[in-house]
PDB file of N, CA and C in Angstrom:
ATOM      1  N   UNK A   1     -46.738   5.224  13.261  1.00  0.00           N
ATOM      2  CA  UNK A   1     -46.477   4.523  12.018  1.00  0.00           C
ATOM      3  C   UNK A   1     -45.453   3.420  12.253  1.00  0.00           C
ATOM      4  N   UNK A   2     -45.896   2.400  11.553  1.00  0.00           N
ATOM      5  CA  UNK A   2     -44.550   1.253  11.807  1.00  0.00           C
ATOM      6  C   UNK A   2     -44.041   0.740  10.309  1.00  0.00           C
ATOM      7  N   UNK A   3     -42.723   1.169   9.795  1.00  0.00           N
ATOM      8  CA  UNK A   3     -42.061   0.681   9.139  1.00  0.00           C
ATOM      9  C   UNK A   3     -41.168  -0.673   8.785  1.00  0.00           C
ATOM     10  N   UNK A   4     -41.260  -1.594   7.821  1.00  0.00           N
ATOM     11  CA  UNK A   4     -41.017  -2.726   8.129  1.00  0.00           C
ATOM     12  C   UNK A   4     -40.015  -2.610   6.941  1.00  0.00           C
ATOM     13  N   UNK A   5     -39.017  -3.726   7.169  1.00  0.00           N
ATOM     14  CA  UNK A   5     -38.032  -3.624   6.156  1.00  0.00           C
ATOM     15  C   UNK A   5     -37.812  -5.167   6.274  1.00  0.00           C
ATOM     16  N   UNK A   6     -37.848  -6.163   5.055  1.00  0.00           N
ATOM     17  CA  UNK A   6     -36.985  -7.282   4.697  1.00  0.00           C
ATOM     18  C   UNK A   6     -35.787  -7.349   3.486  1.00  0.00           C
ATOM     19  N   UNK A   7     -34.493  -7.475   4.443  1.00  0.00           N
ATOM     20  CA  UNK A   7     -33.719  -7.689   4.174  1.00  0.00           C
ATOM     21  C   UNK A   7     -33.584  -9.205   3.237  1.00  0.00           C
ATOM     22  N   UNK A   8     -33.365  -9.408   1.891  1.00  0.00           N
ATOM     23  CA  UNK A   8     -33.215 -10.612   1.384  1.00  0.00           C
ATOM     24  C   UNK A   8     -34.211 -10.720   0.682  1.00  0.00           C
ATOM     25  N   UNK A   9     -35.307 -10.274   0.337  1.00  0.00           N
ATOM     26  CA  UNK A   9     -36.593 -10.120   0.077  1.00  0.00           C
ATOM     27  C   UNK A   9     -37.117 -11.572  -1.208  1.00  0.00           C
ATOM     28  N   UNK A  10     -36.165 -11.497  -1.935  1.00  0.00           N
ATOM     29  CA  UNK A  10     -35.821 -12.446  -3.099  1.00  0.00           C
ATOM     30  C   UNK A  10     -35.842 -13.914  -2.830  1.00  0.00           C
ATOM     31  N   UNK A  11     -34.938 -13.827  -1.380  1.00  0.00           N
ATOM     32  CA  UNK A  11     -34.469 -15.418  -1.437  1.00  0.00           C
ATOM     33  C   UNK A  11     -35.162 -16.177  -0.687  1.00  0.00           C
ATOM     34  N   UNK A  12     -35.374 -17.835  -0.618  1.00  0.00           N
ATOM     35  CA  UNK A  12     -36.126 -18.233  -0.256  1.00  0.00           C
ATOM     36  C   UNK A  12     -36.595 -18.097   1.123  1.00  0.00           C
ATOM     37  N   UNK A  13     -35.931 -17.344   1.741  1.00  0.00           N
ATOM     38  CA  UNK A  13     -36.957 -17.400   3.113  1.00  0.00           C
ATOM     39  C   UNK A  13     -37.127 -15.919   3.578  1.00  0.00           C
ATOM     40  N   UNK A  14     -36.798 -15.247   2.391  1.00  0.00           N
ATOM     41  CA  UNK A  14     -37.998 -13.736   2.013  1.00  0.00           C
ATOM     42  C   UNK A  14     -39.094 -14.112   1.868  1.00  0.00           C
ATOM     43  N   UNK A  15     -38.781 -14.630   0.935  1.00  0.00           N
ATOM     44  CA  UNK A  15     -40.195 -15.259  -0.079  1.00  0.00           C
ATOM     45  C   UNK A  15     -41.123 -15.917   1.066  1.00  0.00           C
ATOM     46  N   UNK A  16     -41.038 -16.767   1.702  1.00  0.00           N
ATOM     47  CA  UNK A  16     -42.037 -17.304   2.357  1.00  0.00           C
ATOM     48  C   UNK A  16     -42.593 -16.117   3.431  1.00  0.00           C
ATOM     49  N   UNK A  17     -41.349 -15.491   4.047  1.00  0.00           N
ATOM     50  CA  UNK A  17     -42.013 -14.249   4.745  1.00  0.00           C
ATOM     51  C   UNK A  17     -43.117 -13.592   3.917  1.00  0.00           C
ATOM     52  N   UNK A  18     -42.527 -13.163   2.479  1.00  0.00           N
ATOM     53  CA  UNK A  18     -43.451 -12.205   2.129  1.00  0.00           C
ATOM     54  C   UNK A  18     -44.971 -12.962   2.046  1.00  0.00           C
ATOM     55  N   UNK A  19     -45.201 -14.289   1.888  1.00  0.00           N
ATOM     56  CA  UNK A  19     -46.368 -15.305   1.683  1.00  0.00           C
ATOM     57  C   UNK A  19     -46.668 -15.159   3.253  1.00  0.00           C
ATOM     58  N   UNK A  20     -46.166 -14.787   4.193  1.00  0.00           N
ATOM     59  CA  UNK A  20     -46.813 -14.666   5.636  1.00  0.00           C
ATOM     60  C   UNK A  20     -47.581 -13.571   5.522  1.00  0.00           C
ATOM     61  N   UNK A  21     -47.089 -12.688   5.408  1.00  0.00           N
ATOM     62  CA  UNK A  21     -47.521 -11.039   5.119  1.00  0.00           C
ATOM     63  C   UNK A  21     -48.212 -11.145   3.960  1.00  0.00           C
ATOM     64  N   UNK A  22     -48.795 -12.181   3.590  1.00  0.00           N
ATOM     65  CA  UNK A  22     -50.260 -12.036   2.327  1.00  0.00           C
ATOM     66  C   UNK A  22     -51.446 -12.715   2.862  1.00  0.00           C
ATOM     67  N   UNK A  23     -51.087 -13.405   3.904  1.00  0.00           N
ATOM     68  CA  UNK A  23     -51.891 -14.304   4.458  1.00  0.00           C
ATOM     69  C   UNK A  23     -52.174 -14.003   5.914  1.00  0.00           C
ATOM     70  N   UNK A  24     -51.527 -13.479   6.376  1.00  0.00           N
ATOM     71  CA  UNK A  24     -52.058 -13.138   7.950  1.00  0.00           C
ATOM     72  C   UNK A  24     -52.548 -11.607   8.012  1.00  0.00           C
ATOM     73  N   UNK A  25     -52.524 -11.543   8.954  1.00  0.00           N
ATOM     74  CA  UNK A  25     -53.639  -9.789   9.429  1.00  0.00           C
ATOM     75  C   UNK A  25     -51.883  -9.006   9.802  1.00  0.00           C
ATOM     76  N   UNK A  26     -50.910  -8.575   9.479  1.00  0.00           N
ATOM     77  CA  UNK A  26     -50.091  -7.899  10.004  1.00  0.00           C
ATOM     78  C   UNK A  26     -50.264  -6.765   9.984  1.00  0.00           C
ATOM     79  N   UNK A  27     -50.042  -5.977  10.662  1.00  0.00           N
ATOM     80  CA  UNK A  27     -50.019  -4.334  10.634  1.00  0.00           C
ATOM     81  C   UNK A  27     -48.404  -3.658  10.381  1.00  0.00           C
ATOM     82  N   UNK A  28     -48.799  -3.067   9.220  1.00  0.00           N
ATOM     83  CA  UNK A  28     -47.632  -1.947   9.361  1.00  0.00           C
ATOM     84  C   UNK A  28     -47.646  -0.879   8.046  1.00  0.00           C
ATOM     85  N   UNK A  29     -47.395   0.061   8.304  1.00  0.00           N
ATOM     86  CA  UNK A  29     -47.654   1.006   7.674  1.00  0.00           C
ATOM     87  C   UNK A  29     -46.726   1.473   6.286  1.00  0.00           C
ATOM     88  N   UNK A  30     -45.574   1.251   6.145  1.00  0.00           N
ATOM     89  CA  UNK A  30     -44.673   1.187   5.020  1.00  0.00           C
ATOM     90  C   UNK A  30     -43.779  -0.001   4.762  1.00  0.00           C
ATOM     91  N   UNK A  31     -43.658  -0.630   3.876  1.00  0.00           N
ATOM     92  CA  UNK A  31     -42.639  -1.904   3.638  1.00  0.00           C
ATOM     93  C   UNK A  31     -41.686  -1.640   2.798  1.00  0.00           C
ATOM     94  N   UNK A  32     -40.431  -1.728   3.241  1.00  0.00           N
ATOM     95  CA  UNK A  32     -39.420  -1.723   1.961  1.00  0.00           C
ATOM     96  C   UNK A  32     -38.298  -3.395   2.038  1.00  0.00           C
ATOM     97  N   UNK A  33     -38.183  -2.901   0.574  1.00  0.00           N
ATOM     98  CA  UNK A  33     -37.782  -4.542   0.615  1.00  0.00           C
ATOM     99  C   UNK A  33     -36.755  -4.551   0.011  1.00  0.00           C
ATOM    100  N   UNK A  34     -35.650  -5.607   0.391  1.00  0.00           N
ATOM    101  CA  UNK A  34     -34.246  -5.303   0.043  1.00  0.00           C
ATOM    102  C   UNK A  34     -33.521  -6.515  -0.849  1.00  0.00           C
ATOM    103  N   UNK A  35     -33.032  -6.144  -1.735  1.00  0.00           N
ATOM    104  CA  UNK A  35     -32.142  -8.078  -2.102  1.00  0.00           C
ATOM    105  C   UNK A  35     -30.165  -7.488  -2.687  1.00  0.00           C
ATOM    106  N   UNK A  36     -30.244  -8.681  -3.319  1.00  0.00           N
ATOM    107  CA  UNK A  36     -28.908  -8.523  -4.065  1.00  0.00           C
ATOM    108  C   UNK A  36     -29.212  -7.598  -4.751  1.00  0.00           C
ATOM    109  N   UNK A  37     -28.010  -6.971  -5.648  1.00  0.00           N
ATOM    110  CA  UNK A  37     -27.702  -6.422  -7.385  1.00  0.00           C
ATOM    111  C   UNK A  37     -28.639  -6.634  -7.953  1.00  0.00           C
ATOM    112  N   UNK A  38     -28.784  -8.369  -8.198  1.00  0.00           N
ATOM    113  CA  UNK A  38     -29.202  -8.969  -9.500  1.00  0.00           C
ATOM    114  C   UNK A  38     -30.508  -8.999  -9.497  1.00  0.00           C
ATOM    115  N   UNK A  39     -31.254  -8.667  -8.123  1.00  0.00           N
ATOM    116  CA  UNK A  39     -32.829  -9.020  -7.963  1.00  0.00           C
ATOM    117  C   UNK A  39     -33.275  -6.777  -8.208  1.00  0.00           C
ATOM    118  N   UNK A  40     -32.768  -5.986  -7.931  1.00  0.00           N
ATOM    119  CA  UNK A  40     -32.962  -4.586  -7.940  1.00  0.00           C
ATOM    120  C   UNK A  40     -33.467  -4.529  -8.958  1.00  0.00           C
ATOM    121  N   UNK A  41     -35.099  -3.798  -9.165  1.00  0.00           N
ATOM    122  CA  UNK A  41     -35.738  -3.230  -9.741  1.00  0.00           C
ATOM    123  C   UNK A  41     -37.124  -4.259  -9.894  1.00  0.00           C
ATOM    124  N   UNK A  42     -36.924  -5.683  -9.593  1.00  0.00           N
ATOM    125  CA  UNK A  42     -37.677  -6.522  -9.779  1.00  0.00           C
ATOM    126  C   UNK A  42     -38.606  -6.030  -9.042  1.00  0.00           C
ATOM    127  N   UNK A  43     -40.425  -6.164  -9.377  1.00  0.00           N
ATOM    128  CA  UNK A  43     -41.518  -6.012  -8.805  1.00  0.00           C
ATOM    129  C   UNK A  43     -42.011  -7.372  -7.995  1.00  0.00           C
ATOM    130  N   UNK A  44     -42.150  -7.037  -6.568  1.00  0.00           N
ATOM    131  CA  UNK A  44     -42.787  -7.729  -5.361  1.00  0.00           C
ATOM    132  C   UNK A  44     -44.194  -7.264  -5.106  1.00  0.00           C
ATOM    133  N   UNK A  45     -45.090  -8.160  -5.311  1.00  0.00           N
ATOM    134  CA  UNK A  45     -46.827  -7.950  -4.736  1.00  0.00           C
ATOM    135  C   UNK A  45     -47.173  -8.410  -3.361  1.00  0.00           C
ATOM    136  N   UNK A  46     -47.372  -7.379  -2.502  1.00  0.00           N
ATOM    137  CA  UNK A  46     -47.902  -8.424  -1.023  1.00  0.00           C
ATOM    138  C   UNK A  46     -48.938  -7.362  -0.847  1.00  0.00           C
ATOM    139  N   UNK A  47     -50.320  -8.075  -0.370  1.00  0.00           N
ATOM    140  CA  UNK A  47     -51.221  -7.101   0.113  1.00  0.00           C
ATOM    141  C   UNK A  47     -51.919  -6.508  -1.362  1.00  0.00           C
ATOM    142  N   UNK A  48     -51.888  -7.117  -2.750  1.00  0.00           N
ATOM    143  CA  UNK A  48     -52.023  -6.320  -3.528  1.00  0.00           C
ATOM    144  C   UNK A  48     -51.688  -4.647  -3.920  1.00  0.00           C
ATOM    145  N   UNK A  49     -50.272  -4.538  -3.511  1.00  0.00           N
ATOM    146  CA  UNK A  49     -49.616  -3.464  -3.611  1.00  0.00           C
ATOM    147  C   UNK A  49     -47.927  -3.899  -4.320  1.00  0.00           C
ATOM    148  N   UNK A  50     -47.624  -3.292  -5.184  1.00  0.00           N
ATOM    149  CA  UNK A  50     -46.782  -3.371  -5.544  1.00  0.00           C
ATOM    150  C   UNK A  50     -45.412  -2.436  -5.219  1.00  0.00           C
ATOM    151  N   UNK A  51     -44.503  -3.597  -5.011  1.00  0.00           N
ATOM    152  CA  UNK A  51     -42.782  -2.966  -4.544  1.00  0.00           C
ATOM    153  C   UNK A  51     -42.187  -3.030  -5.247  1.00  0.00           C
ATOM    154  N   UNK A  52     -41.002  -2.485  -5.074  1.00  0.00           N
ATOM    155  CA  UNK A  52     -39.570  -2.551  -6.169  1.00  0.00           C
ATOM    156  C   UNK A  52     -38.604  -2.866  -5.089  1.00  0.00           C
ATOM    157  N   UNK A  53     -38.137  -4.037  -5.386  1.00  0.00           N
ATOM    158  CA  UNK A  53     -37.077  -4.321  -4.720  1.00  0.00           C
ATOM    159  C   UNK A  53     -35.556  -3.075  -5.011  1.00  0.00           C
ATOM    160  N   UNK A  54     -34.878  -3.264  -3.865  1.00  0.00           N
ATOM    161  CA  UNK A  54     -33.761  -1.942  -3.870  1.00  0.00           C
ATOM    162  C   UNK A  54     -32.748  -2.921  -3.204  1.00  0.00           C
ATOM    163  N   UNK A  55     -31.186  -2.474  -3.285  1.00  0.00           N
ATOM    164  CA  UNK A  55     -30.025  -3.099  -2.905  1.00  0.00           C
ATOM    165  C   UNK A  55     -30.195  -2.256  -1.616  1.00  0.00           C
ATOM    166  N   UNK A  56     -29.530  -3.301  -0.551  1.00  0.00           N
ATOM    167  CA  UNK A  56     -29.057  -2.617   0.640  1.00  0.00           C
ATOM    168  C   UNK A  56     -28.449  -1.789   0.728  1.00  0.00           C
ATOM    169  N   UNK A  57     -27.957  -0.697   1.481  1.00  0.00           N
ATOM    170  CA  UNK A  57     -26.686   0.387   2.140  1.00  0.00           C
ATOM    171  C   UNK A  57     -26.812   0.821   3.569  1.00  0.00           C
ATOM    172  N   UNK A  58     -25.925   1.723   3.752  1.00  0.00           N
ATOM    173  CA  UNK A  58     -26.176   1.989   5.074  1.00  0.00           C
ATOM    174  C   UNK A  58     -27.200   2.832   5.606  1.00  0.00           C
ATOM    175  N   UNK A  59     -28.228   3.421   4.747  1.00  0.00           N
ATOM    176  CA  UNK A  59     -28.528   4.224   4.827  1.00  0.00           C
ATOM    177  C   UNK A  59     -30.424   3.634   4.346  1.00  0.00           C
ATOM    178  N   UNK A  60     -29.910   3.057   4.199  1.00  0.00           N
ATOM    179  CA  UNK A  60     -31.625   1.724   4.060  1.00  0.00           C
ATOM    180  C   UNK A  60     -32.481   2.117   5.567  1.00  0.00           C
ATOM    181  N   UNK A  61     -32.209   2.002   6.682  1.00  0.00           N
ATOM    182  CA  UNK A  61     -32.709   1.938   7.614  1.00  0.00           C
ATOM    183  C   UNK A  61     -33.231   3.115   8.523  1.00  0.00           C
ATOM    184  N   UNK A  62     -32.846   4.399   7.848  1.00  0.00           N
ATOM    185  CA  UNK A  62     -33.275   5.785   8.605  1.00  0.00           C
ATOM    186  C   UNK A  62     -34.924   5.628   8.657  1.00  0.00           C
ATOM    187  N   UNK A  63     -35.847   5.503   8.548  1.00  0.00           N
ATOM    188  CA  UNK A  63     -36.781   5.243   8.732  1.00  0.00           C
ATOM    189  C   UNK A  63     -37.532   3.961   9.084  1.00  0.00           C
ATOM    190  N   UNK A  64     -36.881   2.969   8.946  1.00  0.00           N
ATOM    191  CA  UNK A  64     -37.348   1.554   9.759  1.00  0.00           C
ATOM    192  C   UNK A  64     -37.470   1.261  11.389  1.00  0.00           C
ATOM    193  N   UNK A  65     -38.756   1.104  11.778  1.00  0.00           N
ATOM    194  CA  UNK A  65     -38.706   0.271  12.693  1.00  0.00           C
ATOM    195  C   UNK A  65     -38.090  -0.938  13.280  1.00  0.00           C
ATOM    196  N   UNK A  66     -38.822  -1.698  12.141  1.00  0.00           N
ATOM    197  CA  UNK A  66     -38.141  -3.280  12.112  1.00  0.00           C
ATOM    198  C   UNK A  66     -37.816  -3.779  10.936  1.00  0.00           C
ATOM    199  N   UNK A  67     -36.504  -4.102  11.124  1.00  0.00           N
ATOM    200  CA  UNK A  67     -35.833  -5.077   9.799  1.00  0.00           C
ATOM    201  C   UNK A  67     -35.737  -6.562  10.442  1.00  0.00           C
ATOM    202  N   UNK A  68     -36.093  -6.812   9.541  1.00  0.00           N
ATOM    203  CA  UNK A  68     -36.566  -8.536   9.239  1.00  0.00           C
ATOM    204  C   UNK A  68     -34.931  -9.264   8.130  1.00  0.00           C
ATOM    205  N   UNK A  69     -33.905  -9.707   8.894  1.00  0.00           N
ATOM    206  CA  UNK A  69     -32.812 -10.091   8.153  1.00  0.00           C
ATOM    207  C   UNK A  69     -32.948 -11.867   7.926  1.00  0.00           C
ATOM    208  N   UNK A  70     -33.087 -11.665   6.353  1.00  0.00           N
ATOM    209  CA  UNK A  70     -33.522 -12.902   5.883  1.00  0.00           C
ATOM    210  C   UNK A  70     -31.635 -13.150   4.802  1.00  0.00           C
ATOM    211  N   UNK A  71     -30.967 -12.762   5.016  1.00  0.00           N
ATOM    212  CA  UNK A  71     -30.067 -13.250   4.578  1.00  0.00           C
ATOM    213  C   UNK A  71     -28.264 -13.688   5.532  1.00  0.00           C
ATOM    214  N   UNK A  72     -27.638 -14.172   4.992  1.00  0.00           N
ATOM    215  CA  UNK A  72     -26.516 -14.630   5.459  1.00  0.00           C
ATOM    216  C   UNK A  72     -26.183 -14.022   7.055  1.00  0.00           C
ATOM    217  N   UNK A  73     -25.318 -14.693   7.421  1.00  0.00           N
ATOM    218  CA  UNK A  73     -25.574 -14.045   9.202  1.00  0.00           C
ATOM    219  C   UNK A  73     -23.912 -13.147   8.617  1.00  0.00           C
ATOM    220  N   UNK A  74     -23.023 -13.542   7.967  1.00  0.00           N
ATOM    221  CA  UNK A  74     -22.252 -12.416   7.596  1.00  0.00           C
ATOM    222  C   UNK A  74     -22.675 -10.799   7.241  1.00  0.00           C
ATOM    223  N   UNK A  75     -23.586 -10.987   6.274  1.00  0.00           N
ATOM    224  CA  UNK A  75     -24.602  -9.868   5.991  1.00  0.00           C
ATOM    225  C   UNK A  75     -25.467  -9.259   6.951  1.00  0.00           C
ATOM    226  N   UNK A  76     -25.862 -10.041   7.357  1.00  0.00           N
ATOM    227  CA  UNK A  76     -26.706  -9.542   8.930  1.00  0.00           C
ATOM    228  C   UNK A  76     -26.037  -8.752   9.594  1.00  0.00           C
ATOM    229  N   UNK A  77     -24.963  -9.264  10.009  1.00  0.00           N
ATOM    230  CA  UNK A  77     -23.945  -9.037  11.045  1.00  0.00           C
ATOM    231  C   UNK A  77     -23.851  -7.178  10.371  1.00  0.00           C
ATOM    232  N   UNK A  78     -23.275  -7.285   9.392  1.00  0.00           N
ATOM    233  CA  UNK A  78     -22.824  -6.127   8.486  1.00  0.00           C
ATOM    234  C   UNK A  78     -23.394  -5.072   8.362  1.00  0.00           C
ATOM    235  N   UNK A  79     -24.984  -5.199   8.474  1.00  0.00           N
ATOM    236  CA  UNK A  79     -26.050  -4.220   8.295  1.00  0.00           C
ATOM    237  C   UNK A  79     -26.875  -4.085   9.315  1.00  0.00           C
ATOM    238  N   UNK A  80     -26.766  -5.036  10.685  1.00  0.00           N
ATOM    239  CA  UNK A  80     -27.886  -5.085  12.076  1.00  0.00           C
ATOM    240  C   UNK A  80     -27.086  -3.846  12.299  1.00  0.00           C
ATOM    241  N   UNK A  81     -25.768  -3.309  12.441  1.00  0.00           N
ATOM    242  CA  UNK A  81     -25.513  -1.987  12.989  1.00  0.00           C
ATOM    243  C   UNK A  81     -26.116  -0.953  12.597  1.00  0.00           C
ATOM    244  N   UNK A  82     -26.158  -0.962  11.270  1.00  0.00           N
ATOM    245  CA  UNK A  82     -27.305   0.017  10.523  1.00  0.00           C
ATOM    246  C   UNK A  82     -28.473   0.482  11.009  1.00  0.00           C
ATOM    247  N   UNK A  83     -29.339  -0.730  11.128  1.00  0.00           N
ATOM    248  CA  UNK A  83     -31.050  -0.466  11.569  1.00  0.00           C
ATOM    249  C   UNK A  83     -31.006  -0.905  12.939  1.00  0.00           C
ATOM    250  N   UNK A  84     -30.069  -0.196  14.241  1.00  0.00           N
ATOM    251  CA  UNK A  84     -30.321  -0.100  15.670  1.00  0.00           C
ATOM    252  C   UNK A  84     -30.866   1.279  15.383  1.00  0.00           C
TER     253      UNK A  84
END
């Protein structure tokens, strides 16, 4: 199984990710998708499946393969320790 996680999911270069992942052949078996506060609870469609965006923690990543960090390299920095 391959778990995929985008970090930022909301902001603009989520967004175009998630328009990659509607349009190409990707494989992966669970997606979770991450943003600010202010974006949590909002519904994301890719693949004709519907998500709920969720706030980050440390604890986001126990099941991810690959996280995809689409936000600030401060933030990155903050949470790449997380999902090793």
């Amino acid at each position: 199984m391959i778990n995929l996680a985008i970090v930022g999911a909301t902001g603009a270069v989520g967004q175009e990710l998630i328009k990659l992942l509607n349009t190409r052949n990707t494989y992966y078996d669970n997606l979770y998708l991450y943003s600010s506060e202010r974006s949590k609870g909002q519904v994301v469609v890719v693949r004709d499946q519907e998500y709920i965006i969720n706030t980050i923690n440390p604890y986001s990543f126990e099941d991810v393969d690959y996280a995809i960090f689409c936000v600030s390299s401060d933030l990155s920095r903050e949470y790449a320790e997380y999902a090793k």
